[in-house]
C-alpha atoms as a PDB file:
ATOM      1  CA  UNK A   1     -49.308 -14.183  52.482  1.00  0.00           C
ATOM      2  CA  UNK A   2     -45.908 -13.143  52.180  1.00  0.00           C
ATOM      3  CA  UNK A   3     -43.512 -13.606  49.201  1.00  0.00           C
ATOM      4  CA  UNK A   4     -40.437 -16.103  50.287  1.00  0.00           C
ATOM      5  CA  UNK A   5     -38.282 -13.417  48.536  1.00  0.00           C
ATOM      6  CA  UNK A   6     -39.501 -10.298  50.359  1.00  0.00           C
ATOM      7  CA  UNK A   7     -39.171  -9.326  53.938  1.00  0.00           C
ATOM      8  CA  UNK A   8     -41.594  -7.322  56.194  1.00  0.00           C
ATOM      9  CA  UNK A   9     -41.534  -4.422  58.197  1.00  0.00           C
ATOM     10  CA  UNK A  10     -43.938  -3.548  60.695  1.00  0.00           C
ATOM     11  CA  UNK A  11     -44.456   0.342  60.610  1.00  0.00           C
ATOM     12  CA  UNK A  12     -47.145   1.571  62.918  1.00  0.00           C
ATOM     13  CA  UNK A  13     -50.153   0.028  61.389  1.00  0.00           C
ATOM     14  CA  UNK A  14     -48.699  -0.174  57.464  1.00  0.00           C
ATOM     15  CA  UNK A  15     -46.732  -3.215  56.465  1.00  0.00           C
ATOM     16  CA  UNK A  16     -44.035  -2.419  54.309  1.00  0.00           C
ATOM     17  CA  UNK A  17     -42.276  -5.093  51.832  1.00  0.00           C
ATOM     18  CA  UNK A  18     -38.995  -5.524  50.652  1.00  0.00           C
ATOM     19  CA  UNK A  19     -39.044  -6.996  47.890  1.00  0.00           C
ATOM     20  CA  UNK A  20     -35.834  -8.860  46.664  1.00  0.00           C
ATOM     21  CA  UNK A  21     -35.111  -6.885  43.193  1.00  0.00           C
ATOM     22  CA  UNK A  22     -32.567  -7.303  41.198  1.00  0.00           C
ATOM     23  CA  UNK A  23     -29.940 -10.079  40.556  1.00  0.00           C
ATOM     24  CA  UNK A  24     -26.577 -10.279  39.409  1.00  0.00           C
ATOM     25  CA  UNK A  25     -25.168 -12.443  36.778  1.00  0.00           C
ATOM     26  CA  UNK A  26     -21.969 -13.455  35.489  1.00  0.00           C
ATOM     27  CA  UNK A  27     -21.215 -12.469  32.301  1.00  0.00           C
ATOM     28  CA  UNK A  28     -18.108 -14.628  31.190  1.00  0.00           C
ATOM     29  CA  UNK A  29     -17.166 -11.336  29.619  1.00  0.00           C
ATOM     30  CA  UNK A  30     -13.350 -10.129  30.780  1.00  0.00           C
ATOM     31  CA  UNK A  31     -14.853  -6.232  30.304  1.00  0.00           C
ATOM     32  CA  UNK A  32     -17.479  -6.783  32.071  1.00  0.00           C
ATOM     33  CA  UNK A  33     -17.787  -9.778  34.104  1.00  0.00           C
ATOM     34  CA  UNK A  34     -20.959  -9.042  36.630  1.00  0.00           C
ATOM     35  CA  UNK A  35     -23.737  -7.240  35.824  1.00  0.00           C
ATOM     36  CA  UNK A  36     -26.578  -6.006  37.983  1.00  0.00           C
ATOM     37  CA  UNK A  37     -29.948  -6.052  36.742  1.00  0.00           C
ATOM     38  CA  UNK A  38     -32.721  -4.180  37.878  1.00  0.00           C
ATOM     39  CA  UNK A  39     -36.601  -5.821  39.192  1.00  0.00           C
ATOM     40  CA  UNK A  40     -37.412  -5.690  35.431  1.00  0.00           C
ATOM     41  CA  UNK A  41     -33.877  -7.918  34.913  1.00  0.00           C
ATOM     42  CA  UNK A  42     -32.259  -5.256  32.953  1.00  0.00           C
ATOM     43  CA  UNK A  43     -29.055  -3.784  33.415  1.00  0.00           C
ATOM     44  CA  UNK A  44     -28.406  -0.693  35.551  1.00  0.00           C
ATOM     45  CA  UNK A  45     -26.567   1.134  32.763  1.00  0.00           C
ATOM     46  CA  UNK A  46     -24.687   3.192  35.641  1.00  0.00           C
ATOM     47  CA  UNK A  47     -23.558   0.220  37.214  1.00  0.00           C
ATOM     48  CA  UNK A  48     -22.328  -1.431  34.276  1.00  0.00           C
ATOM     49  CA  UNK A  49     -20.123   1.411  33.453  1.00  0.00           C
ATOM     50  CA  UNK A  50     -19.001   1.243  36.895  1.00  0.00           C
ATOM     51  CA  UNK A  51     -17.747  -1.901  36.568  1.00  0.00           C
ATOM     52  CA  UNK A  52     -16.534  -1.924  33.715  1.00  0.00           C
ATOM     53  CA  UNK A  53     -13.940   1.196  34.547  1.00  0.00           C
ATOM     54  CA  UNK A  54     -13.054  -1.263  37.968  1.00  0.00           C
ATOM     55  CA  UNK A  55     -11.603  -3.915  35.108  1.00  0.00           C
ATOM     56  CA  UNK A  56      -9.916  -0.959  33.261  1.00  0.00           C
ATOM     57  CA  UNK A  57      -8.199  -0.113  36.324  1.00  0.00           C
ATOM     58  CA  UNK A  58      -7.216  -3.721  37.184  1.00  0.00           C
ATOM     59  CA  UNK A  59      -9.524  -4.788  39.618  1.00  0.00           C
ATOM     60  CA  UNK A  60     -10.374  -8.801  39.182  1.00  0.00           C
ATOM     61  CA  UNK A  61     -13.439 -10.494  38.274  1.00  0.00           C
ATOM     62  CA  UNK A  62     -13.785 -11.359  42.274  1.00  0.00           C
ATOM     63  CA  UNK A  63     -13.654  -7.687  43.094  1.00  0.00           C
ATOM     64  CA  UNK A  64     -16.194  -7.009  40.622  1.00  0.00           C
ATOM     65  CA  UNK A  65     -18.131  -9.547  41.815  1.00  0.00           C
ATOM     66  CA  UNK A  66     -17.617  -8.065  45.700  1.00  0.00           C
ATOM     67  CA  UNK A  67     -18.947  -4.788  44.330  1.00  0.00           C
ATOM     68  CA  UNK A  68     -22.065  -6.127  42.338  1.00  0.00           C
ATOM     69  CA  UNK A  69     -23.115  -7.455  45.559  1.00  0.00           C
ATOM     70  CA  UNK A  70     -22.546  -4.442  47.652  1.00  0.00           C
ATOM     71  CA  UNK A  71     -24.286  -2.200  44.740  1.00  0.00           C
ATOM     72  CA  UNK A  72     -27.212  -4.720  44.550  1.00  0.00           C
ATOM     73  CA  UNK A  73     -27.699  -4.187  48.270  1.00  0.00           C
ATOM     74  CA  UNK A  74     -27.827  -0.605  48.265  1.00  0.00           C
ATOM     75  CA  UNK A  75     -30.114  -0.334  44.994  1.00  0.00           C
ATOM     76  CA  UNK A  76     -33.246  -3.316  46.796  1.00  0.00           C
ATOM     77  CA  UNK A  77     -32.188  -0.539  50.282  1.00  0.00           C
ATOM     78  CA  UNK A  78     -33.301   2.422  47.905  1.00  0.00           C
ATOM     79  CA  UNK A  79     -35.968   0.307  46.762  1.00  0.00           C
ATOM     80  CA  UNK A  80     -36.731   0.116  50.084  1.00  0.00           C
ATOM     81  CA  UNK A  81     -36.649   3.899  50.899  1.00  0.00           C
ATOM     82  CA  UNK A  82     -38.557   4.680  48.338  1.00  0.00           C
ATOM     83  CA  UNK A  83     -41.382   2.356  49.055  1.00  0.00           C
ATOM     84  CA  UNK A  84     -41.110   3.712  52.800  1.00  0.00           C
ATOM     85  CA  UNK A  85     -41.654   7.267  51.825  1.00  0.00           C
ATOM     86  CA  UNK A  86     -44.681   6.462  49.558  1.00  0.00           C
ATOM     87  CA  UNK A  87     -45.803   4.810  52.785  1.00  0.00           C
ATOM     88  CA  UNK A  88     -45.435   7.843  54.938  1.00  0.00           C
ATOM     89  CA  UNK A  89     -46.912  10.111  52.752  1.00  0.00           C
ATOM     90  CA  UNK A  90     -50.038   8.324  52.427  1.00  0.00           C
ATOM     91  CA  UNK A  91     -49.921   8.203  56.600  1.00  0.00           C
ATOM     92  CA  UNK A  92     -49.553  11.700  56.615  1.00  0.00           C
ATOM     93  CA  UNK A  93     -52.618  12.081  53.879  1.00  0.00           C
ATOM     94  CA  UNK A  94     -55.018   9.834  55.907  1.00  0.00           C
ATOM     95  CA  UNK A  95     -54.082  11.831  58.690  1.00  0.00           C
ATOM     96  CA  UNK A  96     -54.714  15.355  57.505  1.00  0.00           C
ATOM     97  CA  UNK A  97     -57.036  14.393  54.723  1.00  0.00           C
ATOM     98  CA  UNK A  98     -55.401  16.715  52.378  1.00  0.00           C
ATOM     99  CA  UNK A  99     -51.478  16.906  50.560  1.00  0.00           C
ATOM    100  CA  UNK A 100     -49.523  19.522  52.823  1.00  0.00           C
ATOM    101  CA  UNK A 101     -48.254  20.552  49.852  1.00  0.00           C
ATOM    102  CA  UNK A 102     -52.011  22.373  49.310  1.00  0.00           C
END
């Protein structure tokens, strides 16, 4: 069955998930008033710096927000990729029956 929070992908005869990770919370913090956690709900320590040079250089707590979103995308898309590759390896395995990399 699949997860209300994921999506599916139909890839030849694999199903690949998407699972939703991450979230992003408000802080109430003026430095640093989003932060994106990662599928274990802890921040991404790159993104927090990130946003908290955006307040440094002026930017508003909606901006911030804007941006958590956007970088929350991309992060559950390289999720995504990542999970896709696995996926494609293990096609090419099954098809070879050996790592090309032998």
């Amino acid at each position: 069955m699949l997860d209300q929070n994921a999506s599916r992908l139909e890839h030849g005869r694999s199903v690949l998930m998407v699972p939703r990770v991450g979230r992003n919370v408000a802080t109430g913090d003026v430095a640093l008033p989003w932060r994106v956690l990662d599928g274990s709900r802890l921040p991404i320590v790159p993104v927090s710096k990130f946003m908290r040079e955006l307040v440094a250089c002026g930017n508003t707590a909606a901006s911030c927000r804007s941006y958590a979103y956007d970088l929350l995308r991309w992060f559950r898309s390289w999720q995504w990729k990542k999970q896709a590759d696995r996926l494609q390896q293990q096609a090419k395995l099954g098809e070879h029956g050996t790592s090309p990399l032998r």
